[in-house]
Protein backbone atom coordinates (compact mmCIF):
# COMPACT_ATOMS: atom_id res chain seq x y z
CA UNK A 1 8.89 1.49 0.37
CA UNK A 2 6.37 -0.95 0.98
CA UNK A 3 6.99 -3.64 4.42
CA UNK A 4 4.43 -6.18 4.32
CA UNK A 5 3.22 -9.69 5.79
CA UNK A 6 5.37 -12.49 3.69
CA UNK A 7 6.81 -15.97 4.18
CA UNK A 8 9.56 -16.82 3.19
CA UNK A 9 9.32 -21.13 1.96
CA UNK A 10 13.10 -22.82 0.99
CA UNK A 11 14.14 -19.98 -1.50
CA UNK A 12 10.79 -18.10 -2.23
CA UNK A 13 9.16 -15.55 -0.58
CA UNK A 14 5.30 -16.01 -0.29
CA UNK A 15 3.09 -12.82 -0.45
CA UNK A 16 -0.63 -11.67 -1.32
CA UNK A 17 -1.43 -8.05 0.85
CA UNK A 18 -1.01 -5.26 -1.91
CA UNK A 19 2.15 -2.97 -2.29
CA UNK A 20 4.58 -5.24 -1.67
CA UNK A 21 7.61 -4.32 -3.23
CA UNK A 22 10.41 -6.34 -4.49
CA UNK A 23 14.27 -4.50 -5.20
CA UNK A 24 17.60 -4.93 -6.13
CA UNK A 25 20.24 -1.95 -6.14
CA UNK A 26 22.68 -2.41 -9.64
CA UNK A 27 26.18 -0.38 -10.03
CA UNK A 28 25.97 0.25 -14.09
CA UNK A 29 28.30 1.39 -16.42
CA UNK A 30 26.76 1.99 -20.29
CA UNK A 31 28.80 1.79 -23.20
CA UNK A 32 28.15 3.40 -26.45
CA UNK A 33 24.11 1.94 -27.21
CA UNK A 34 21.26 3.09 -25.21
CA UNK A 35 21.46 1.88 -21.60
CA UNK A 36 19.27 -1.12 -21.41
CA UNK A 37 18.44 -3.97 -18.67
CA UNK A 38 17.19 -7.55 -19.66
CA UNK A 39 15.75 -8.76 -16.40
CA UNK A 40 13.84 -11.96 -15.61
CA UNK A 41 11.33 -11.56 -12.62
CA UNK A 42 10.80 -14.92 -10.72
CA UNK A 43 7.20 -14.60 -9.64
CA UNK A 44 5.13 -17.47 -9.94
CA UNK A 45 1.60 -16.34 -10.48
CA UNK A 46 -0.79 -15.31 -13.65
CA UNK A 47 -3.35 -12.43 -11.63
CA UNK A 48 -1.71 -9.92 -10.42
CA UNK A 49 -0.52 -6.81 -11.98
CA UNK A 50 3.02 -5.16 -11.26
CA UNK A 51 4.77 -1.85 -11.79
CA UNK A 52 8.06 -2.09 -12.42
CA UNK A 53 10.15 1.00 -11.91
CA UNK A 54 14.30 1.57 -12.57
CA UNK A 55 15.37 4.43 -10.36
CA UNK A 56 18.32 6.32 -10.64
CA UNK A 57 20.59 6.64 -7.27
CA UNK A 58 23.10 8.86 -5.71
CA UNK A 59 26.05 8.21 -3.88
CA UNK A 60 24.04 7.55 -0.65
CA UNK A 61 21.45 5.50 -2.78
CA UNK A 62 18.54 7.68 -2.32
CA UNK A 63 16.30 8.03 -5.50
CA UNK A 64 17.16 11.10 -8.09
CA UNK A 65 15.25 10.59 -10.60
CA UNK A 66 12.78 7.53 -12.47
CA UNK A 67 14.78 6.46 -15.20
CA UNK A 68 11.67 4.13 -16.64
CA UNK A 69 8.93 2.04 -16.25
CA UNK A 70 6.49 -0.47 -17.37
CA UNK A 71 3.61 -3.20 -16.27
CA UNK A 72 4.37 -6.62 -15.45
CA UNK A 73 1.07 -8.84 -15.76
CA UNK A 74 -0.14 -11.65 -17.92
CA UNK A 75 0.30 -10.86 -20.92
CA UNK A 76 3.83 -10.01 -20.45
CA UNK A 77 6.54 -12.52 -21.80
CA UNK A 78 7.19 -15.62 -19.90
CA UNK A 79 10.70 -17.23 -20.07
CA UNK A 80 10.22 -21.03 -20.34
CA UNK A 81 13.98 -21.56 -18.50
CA UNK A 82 14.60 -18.95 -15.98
CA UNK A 83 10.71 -19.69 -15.06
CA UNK A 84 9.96 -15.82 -14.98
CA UNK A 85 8.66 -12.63 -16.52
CA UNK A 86 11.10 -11.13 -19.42
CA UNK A 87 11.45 -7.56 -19.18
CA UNK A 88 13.90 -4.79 -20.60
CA UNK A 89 13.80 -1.98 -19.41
CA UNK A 90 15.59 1.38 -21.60
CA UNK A 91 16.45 4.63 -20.43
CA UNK A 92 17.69 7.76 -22.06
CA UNK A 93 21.79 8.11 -21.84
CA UNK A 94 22.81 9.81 -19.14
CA UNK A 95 26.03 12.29 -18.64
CA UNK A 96 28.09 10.05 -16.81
CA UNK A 97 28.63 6.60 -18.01
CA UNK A 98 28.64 4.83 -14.52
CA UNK A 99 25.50 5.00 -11.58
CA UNK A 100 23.70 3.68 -9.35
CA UNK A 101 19.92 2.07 -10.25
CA UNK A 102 17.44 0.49 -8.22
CA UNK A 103 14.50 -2.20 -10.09
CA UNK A 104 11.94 -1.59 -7.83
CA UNK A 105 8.53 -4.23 -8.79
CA UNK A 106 5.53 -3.79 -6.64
CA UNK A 107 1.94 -5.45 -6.54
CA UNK A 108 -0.31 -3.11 -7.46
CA UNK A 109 -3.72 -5.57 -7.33
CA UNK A 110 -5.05 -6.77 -4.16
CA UNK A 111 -5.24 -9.25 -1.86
CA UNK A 112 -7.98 -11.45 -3.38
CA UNK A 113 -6.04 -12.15 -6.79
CA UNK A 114 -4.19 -15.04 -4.53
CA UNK A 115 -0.59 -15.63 -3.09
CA UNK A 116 2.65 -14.83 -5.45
CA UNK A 117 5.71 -16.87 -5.39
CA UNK A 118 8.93 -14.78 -5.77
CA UNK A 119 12.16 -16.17 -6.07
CA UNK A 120 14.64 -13.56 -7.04
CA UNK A 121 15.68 -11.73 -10.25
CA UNK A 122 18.00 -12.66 -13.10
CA UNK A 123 19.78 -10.54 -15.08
CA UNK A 124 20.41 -11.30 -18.72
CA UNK A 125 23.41 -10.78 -20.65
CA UNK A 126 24.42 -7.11 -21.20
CA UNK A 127 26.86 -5.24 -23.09
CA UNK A 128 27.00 -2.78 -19.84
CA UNK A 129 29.07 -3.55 -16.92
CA UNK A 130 26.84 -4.75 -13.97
CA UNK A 131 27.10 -5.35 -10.47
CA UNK A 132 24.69 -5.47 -7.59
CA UNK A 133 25.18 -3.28 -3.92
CA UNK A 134 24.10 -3.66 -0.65
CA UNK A 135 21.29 -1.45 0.70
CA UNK A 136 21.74 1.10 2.96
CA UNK A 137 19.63 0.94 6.09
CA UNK A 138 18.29 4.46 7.12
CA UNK A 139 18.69 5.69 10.69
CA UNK A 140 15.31 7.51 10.08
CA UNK A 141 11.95 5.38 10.45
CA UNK A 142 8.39 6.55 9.72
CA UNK A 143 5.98 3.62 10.08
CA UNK A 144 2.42 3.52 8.60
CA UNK A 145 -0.39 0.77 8.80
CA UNK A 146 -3.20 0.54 6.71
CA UNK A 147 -6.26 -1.52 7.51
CA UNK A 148 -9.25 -0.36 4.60
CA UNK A 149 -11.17 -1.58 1.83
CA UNK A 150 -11.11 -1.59 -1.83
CA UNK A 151 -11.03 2.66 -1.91
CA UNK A 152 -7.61 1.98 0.19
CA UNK A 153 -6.64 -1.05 -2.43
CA UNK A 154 -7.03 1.89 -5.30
CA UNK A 155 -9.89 -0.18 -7.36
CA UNK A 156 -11.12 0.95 -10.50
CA UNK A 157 -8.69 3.90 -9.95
CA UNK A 158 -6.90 3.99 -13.09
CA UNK A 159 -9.97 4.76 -15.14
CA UNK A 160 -12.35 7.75 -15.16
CA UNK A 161 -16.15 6.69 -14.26
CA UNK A 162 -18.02 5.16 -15.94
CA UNK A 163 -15.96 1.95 -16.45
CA UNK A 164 -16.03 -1.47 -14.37
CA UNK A 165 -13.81 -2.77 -12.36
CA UNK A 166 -10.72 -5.09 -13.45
CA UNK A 167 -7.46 -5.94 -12.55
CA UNK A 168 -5.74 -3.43 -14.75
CA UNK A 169 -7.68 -0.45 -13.77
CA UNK A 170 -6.19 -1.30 -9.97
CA UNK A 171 -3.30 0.41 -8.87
CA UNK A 172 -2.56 0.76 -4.77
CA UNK A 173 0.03 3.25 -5.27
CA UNK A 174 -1.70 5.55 -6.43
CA UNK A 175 -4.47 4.97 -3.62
CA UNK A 176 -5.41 7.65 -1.29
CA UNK A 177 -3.80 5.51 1.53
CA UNK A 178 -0.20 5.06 -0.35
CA UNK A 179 -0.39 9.18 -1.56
CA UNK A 180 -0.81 10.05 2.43
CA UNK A 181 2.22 7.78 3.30
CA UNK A 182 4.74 9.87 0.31
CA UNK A 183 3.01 13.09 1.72
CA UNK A 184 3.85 12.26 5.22
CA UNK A 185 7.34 11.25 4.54
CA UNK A 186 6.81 7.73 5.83
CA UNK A 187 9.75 5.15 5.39
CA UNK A 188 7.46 2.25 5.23
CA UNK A 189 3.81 1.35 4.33
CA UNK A 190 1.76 -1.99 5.29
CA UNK A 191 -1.37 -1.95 3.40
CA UNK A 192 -3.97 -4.30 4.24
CA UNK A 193 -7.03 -3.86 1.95
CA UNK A 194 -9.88 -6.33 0.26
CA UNK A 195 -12.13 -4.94 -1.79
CA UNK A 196 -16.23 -6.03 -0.90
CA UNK A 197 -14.84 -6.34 2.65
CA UNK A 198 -16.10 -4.41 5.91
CA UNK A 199 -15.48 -3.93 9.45
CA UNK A 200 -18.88 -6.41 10.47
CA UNK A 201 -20.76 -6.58 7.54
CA UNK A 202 -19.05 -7.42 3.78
CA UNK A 203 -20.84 -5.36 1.01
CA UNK A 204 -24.20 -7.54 -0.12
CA UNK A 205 -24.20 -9.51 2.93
CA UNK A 206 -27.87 -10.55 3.74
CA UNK A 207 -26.60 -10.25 7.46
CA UNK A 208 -25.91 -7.61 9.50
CA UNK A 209 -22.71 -9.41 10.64
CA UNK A 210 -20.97 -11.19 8.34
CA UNK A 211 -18.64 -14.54 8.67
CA UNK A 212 -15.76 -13.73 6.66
CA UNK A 213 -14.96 -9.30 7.34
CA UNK A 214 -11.70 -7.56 7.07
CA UNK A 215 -10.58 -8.39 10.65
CA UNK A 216 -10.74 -12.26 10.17
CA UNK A 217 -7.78 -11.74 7.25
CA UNK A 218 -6.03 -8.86 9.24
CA UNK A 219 -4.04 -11.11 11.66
CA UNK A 220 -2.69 -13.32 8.68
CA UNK A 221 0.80 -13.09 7.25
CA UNK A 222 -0.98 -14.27 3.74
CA UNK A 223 -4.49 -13.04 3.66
CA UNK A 224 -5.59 -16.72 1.78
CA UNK A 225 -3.85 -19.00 3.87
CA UNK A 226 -5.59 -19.27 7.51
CA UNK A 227 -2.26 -21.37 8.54
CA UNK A 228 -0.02 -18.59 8.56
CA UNK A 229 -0.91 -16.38 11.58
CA UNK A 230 0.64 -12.63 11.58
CA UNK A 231 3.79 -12.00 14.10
CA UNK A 232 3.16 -8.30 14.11
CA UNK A 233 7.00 -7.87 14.37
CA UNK A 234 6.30 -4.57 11.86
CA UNK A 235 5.62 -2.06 14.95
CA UNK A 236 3.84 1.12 12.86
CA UNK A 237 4.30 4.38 14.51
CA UNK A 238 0.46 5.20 12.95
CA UNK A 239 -2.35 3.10 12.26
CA UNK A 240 -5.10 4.66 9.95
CA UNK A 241 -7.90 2.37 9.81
CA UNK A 242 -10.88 3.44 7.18
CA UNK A 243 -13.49 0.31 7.37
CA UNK A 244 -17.06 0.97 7.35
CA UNK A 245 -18.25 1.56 3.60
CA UNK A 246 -19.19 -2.03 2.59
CA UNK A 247 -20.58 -2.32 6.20
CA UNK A 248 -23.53 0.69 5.36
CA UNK A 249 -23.51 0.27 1.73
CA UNK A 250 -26.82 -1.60 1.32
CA UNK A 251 -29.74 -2.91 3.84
CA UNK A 252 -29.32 -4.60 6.38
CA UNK A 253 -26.95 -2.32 8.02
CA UNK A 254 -25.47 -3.29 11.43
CA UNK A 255 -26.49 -1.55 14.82
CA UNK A 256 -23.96 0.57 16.56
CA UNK A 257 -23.36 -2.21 19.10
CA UNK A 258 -22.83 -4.36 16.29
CA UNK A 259 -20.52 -2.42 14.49
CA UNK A 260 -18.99 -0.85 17.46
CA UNK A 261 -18.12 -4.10 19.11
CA UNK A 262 -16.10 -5.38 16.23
CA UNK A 263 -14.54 -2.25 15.71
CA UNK A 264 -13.33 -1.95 19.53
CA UNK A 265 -11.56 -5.41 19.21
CA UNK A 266 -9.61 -4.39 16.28
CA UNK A 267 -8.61 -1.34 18.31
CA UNK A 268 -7.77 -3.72 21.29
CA UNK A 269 -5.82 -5.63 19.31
CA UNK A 270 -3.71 -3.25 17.17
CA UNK A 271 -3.10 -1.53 20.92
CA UNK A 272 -2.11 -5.06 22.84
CA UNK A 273 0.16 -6.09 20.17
CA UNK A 274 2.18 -2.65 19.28
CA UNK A 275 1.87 -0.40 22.54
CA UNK A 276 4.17 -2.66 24.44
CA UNK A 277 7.06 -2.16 21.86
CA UNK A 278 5.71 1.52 20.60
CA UNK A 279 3.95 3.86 23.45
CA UNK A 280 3.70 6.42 20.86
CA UNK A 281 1.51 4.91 18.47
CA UNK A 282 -1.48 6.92 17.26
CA UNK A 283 -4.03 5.53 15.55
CA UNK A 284 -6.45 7.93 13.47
CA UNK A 285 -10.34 6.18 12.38
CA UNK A 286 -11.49 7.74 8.92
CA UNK A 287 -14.97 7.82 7.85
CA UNK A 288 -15.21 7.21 3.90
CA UNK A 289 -19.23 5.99 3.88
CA UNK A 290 -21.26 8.69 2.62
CA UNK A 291 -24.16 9.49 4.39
CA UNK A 292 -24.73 10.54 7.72
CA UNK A 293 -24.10 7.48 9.95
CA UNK A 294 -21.49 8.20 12.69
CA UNK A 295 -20.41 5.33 14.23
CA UNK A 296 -16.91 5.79 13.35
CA UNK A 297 -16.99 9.25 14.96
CA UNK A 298 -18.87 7.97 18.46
CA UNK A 299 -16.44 5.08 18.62
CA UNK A 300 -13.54 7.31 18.32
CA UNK A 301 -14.91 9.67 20.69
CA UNK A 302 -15.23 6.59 23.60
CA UNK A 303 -11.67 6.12 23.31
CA UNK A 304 -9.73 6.87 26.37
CA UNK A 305 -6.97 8.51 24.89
CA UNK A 306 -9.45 10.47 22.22
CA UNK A 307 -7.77 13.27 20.76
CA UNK A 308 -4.45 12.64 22.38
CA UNK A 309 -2.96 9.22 20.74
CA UNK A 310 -7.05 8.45 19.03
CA UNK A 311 -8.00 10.25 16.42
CA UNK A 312 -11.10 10.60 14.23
CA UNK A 313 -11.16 12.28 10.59
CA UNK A 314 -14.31 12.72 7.80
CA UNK A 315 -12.85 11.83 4.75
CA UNK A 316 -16.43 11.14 3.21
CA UNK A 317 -17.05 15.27 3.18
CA UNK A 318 -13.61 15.27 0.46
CA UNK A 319 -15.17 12.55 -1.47
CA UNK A 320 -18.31 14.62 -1.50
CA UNK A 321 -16.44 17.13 -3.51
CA UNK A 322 -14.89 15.16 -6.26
CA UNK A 323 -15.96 16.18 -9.80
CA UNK A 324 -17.38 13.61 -12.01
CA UNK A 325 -13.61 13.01 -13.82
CA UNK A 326 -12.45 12.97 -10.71
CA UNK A 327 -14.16 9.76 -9.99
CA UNK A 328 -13.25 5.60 -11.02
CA UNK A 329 -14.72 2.31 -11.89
CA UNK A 330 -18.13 1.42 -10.36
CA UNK A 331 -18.76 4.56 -7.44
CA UNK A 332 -14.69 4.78 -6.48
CA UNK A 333 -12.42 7.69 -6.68
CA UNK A 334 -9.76 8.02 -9.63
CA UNK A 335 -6.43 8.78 -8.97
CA UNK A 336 -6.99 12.48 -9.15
CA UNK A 337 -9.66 11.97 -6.66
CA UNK A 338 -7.38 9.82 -4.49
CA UNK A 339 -5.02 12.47 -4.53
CA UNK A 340 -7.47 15.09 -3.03
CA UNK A 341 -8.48 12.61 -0.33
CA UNK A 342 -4.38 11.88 0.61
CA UNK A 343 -3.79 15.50 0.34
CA UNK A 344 -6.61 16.35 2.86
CA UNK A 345 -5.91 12.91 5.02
CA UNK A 346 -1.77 13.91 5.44
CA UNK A 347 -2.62 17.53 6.39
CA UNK A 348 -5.09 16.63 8.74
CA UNK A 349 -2.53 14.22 10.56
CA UNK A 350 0.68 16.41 10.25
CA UNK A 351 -1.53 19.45 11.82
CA UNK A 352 -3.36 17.73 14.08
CA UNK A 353 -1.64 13.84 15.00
CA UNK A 354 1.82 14.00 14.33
CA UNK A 355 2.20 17.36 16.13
CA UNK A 356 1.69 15.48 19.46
CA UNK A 357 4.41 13.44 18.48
CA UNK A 358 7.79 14.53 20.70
CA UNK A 359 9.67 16.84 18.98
CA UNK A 360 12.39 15.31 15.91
CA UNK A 361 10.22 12.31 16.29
CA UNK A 362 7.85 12.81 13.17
CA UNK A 363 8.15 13.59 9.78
CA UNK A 364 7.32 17.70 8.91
CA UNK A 365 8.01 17.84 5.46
CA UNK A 366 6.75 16.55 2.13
CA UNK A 367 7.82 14.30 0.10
CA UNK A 368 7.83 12.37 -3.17
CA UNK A 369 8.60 8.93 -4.67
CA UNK A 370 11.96 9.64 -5.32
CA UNK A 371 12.46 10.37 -1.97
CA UNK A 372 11.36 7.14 -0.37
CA UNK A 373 13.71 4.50 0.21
């Protein structure tokens, strides 16, 4: 499950950061025909791409199995009165004729393809007997934070190399940064992610610094709208930030001090506004830029509490290794490479992070969609 930055305006929530997931859980009871749900999907917005998921539950309303699913984007159906995406979703019969399902939707696409307006779901009429539940709140909590760049928004991930980037070859949960959160069991995600976007510099820049990096959008509740400053009332129990590849893409790179200094007030931040309420956050810094600049190592290694609630980790040396198929749109890893880079990111933080955690405190086994609440 997906907790990000939104705002909620009369009877509409507001949202733009990626992964943000919208649910409803259904009690339904099929008759003879194959089990099917007409659902309209109030979101106001033509950019973005969805995927829409119907879950089946068990008696404590944790996920069994995915029952179906499908794409919500443009081209699908509008419905001129409900004001809405039509979908229906169909599912294969199954041996008893009443259960629990959950609709999960969730923005796949970034940041940058603008704010979404969603104001609820409405179910069409049915020949099966439908009624909604209320969720269960889990006593367990996992938190994870995201702060990365389009490799951590999934771009180009849905295609193998060589392709170019689009909207429908995006797909955050099947990033490298979403795969780590399922592997480490984690009851929530925030992702914030912009593709082009650095720690200093943004990729191209004719700067070393730029004006407009990552950071400036991180303490926004809707990355596009300046106005709507970020509470930070989500207190993550683990921050993994992995800026630095547009920053060292191209010349003219930024210094160490440069880089460094931003870097350190991000750190700052993320510590002044969640140690208070969390004194066991970690925070681990990932290198993804190839080559052999180490700034994000030497930054991680001035930390005070280096190795003990800091942590530093070299993805780039897993990207190194992907296979040509295992690569995306324009120099970005496919799925199949994101799931080499999650698999290597989750052990390295369950042997080597979340071990320091107090014991019961931390997740210690692996998990998969189906699992997630």
């Amino acid at each position: 499950m997906s907790v990000l930055k939104i705002v909620f305006n009369c009877y509409q929530i507001l949202f733009d950061w990626s992964g943000f997931t919208m649910a409803t859980r259904l009690y339904y009871i099929q008759d003879n025909s194959q089990p099917t749900l007409p659902l309209i999907v109030k979101l106001k917005e033509t950019k973005n791409f969805y995927n829409a998921n119907v879950w089946l539950l068990n008696d404590q309303h944790k996920r069994l199995t995915l029952l179906t699913s499908l794409v919500i984007s443009a081209t699908t159906p509008r419905d001129a009165k409900n004001g809405g995406y039509s979908v229906e979703f169909k599912w294969a019969r199954q041996s008893s004729n009443s259960y629990n399902i959950e609709v999960e939707i969730e923005k796949r696409t970034e940041a940058s393809f603008g704010i979404v307006w969603f104001s609820g779901f409405v179910i069409l009429k049915s020949d099966a007997l439908i009624k909604s539940l209320s969720p269960i709140v889990s006593s367990k909590s996992f938190k994870m934070e995201f702060i990365g760049d389009s490799i951590s928004c999934g771009y180009g991930n849905l295609k193998v190399a060589p392709c170019h980037f689009e909207a429908a070859t995006e797909n955050v949960h099947e990033s490298f940064v979403q795969k780590t959160a399922r592997y480490l069991n984690a009851t929530t995600s925030h992702v914030q992610c912009w593709s082009g976007k650095g720690m200093v510099r943004n990729y191209g820049d004719k700067s070393t610094v730029s004006k407009d990096p990552l950071p400036l959008f991180y303490g926004r509740t809707l990355a596009n709208d300046a106005t709507k400053p970020w509470n930070f009332s989500v207190v993550p129990d683990l921050v993994v930030i992995s800026l630095g590849t547009n920053d060292f893409s191209t010349p003219p790179r930024p210094s160490l001090e440069e880089f460094g200094a931003g870097y350190q007030k991000v750190i700052d931040l993320i510590k002044a506004k969640y140690l208070v309420r969390n004194p066991n956050l970690k925070l681990v810094l990932v290198k993804l830029h190839l080559g052999n600049i180490q700034y994000v190592k030497q930054i991680a290694e001035r930390q005070a509490n280096y190795g003990k609630t800091v942590f530093y980790y070299d993805l780039s040396k897993v990207m190194g290794t992907l296979k040509p198929n295992e690569w995306g749109c324009d120099g970005h890893p496919h799925v199949t490479g994101d799931e080499k880079m999650a698999l290597a990111l989750s052990t390295f933080i369950k042997e080597n992070v979340l071990i320091k955690q107090k014991s019961g405190s931390a997740p210690n086994s692996v998990l998969s969609d189906n699992d997630m609440e």
